[in-house]
Protein backbone atom coordinates (compact mmCIF):
# COMPACT_ATOMS: atom_id res chain seq x y z
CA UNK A 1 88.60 74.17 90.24
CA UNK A 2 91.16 71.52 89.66
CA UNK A 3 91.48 71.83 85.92
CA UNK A 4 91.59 75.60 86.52
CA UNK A 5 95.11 74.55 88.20
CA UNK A 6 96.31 72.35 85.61
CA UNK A 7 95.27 74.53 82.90
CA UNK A 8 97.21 77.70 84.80
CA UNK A 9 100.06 75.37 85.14
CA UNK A 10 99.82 74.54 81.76
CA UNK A 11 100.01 77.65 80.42
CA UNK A 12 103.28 78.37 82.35
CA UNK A 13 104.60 75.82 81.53
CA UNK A 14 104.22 76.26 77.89
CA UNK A 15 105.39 80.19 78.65
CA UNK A 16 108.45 79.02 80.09
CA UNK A 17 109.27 76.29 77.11
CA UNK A 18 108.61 79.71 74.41
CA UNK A 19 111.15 81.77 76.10
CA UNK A 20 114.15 79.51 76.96
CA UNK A 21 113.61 78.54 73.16
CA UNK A 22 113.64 82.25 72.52
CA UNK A 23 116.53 83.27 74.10
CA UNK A 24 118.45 80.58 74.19
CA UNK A 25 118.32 78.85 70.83
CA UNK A 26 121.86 77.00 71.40
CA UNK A 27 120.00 74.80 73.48
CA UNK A 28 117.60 73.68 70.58
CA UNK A 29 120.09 73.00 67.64
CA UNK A 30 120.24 69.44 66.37
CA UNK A 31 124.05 69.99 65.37
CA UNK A 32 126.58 72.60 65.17
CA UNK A 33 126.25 75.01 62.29
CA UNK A 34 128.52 74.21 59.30
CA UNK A 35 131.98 76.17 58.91
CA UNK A 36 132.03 79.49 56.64
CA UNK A 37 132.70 78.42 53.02
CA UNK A 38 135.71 80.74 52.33
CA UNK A 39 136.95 81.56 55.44
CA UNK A 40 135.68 84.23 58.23
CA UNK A 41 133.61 86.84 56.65
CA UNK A 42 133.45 90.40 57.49
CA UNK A 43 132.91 91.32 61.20
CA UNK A 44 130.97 94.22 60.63
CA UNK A 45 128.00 94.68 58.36
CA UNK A 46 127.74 98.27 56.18
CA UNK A 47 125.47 100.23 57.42
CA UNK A 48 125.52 103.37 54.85
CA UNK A 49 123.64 104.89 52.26
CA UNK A 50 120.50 102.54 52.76
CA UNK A 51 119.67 103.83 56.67
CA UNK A 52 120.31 107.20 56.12
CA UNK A 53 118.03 107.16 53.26
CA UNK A 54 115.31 105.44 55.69
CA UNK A 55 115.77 108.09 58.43
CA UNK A 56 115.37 111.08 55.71
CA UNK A 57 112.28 109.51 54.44
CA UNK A 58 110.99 108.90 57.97
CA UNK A 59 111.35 112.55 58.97
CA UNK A 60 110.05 113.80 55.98
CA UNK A 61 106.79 111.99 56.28
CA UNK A 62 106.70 112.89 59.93
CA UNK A 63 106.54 116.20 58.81
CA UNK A 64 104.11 116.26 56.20
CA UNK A 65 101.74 114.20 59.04
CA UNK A 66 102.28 117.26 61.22
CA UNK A 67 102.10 120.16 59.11
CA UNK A 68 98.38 118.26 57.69
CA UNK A 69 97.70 117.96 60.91
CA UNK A 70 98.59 121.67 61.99
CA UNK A 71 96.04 122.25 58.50
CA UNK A 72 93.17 120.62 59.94
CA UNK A 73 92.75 121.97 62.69
């Protein structure tokens, strides 16, 4: 029963270790990250051609899994 309880405890423990690591990763650096190379870069990445391309394709294979699915039945 006792190692039951430690092994519980352990597993917490362990749980709690993953997710302050997860979302807090300052807190597990060994040094500050070096400065940008030539100067600050853009603020905002481009997001153009690339996800609109992904969305078409996704909704066209939705589709084509419905309208098979519509066939087989």
């Amino acid at each position: 029963m006792k190692s039951l309880h430690i092994l519980s405890l352990t597993l917490f423990l362990a749980g709690v270790v993953t997710l302050v690591m997860m979302f807090f990763p300052d807190l597990i650096l060994a040094q500050d990250p070096p400065p940008p190379a030539f100067g600050p870069g853009p603020s905002q990445t481009p997001v153009d051609g690339g996800l609109a391309l992904l969305a078409a394709g996704g909704a066209g294979y939705a589709i084509k899994k419905f309208r098979d699915r519509k066939r087989t039945e």
